[in-house]
Protein backbone atom coordinates (compact mmCIF):
# COMPACT_ATOMS: atom_id res chain seq x y z
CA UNK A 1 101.06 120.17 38.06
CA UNK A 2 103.51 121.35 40.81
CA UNK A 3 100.36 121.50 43.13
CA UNK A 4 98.84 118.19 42.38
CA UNK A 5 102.52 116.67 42.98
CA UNK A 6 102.76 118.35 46.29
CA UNK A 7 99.13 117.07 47.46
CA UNK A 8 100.16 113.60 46.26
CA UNK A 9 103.24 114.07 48.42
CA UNK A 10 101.71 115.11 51.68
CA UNK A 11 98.90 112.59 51.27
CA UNK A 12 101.54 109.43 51.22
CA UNK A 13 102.68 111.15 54.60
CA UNK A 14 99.41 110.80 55.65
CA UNK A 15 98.23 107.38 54.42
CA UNK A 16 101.94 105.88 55.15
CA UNK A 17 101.89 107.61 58.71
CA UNK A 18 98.48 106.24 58.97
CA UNK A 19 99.11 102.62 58.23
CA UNK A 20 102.27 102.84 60.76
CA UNK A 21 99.64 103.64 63.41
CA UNK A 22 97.61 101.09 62.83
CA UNK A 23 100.75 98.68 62.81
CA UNK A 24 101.89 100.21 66.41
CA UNK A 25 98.58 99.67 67.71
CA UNK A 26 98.67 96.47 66.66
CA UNK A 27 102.26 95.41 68.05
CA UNK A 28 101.16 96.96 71.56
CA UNK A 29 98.12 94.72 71.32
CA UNK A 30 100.54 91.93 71.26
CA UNK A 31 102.69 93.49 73.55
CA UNK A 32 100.26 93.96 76.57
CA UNK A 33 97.90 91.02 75.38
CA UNK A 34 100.88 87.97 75.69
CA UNK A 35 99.60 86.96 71.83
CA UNK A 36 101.47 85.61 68.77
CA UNK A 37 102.13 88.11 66.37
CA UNK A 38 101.12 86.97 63.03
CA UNK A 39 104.53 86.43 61.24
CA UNK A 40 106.13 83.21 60.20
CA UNK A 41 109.01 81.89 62.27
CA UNK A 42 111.42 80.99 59.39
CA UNK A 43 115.16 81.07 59.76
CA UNK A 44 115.78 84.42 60.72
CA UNK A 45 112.60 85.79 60.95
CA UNK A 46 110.92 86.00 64.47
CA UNK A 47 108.50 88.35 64.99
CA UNK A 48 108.11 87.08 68.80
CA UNK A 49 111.35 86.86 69.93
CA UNK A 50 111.98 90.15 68.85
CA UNK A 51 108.85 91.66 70.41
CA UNK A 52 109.40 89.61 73.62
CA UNK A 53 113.41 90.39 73.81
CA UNK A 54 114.66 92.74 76.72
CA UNK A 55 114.70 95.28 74.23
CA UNK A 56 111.29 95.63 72.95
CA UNK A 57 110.68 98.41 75.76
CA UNK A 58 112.61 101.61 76.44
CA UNK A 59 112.46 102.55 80.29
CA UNK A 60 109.91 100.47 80.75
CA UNK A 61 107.86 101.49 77.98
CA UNK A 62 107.18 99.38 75.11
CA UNK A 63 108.71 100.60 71.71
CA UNK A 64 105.20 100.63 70.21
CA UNK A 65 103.82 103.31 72.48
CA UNK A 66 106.71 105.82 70.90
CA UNK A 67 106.17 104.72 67.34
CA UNK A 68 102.27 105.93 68.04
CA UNK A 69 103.01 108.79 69.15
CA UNK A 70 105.72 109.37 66.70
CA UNK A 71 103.67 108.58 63.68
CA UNK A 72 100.57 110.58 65.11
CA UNK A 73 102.62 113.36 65.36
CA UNK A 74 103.75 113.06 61.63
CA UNK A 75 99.87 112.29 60.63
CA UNK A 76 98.45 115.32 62.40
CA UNK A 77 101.42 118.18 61.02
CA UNK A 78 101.34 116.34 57.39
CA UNK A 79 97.97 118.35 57.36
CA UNK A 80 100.08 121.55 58.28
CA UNK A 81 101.92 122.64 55.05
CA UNK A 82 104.04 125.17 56.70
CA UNK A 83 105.21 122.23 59.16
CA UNK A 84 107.38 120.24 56.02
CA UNK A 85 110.21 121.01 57.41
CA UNK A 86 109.76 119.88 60.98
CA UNK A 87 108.29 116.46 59.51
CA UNK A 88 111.68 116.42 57.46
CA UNK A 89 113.36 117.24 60.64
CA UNK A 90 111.57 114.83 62.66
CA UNK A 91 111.89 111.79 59.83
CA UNK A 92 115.61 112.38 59.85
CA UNK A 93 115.88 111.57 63.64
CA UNK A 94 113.89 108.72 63.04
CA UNK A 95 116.06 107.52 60.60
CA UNK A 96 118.70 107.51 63.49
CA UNK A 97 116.45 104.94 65.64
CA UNK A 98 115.56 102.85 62.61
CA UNK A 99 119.37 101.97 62.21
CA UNK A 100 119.61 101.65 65.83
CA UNK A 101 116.73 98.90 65.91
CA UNK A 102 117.90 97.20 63.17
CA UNK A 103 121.80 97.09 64.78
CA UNK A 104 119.41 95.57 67.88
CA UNK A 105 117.40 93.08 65.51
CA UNK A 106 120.26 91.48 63.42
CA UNK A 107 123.63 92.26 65.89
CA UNK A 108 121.83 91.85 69.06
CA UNK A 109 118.79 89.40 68.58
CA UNK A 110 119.87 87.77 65.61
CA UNK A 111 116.35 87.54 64.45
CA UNK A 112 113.72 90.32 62.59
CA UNK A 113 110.35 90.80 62.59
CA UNK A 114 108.22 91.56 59.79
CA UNK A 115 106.05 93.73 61.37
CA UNK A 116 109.21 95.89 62.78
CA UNK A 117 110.67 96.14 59.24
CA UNK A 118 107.38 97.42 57.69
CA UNK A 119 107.56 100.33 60.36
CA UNK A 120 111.10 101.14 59.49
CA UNK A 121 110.26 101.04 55.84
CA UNK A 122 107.61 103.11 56.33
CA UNK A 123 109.96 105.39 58.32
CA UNK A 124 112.10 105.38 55.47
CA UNK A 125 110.22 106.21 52.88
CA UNK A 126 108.32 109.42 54.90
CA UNK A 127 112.16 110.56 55.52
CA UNK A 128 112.43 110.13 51.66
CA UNK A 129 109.40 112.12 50.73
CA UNK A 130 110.20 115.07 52.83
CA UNK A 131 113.71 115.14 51.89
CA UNK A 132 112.34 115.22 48.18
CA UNK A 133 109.35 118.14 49.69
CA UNK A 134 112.11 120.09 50.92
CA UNK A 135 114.75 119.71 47.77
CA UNK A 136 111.69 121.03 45.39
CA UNK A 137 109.88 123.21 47.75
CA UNK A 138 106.91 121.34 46.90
């Protein structure tokens, strides 16, 4: 049982890390193409503004180029069971920029995007799992 719990586990990495990719890709897309992200433009949600604001690249780099690499990263060493704890490690520092982009979206913006938030839930819940991988050595 303890076996099939842990291979549930590190599969969500996978499928969650996964589906963050595909996101990222997306949201560079946007980025580099000058499109409309899908996402309604309702009171405080605004996917474009926030993807067009000053702070939608880092150094000149747009933010969705590090969450690609980030979440490939993850994807690739959620394969790698004696890895855990560097995903846990990894997910924790994430953690970190997800409450710095948020401070940016709703202090600094004053708008949020849908897309961003389902990246920093999914960032959320991978921290989550590992933390619970690591507590149960599973």
């Amino acid at each position: 049982m303890e076996i099939q719990k842990a291979s549930v586990l590190k599969y969500s990495i996978s499928v969650l890390s996964f589906i963050a990719i595909l996101i990222s890709v997306y949201l560079l897309y946007i980025h580099f193409s000058g499109g409309i992200a899908a996402c309604p433009d309702v009171g405080r949600i605004n996917c474009q503004d926030v993807l067009t604001s000053p702070y939608s690249s880092f150094f000149y780099i747009p933010l969705p180029v590090f969450g690609i690499i980030y979440f490939l990263l993850i994807f690739i060493l959620s394969f790698i069971d004696k890895l855990k704890n560097v995903i846990l490690a990894l997910s924790a520092i994430s953690i970190i920029v997800v409450f710095s982009l948020l401070y940016i979206e709703f202090g600094l913006i004053h708008y949020i995007c849908l897309w961003c938030s389902s990246i920093h839930l999914i960032a959320l819940l991978i921290f989550f799992i590992s933390l619970y991988r690591y507590i149960f050595n599973l």
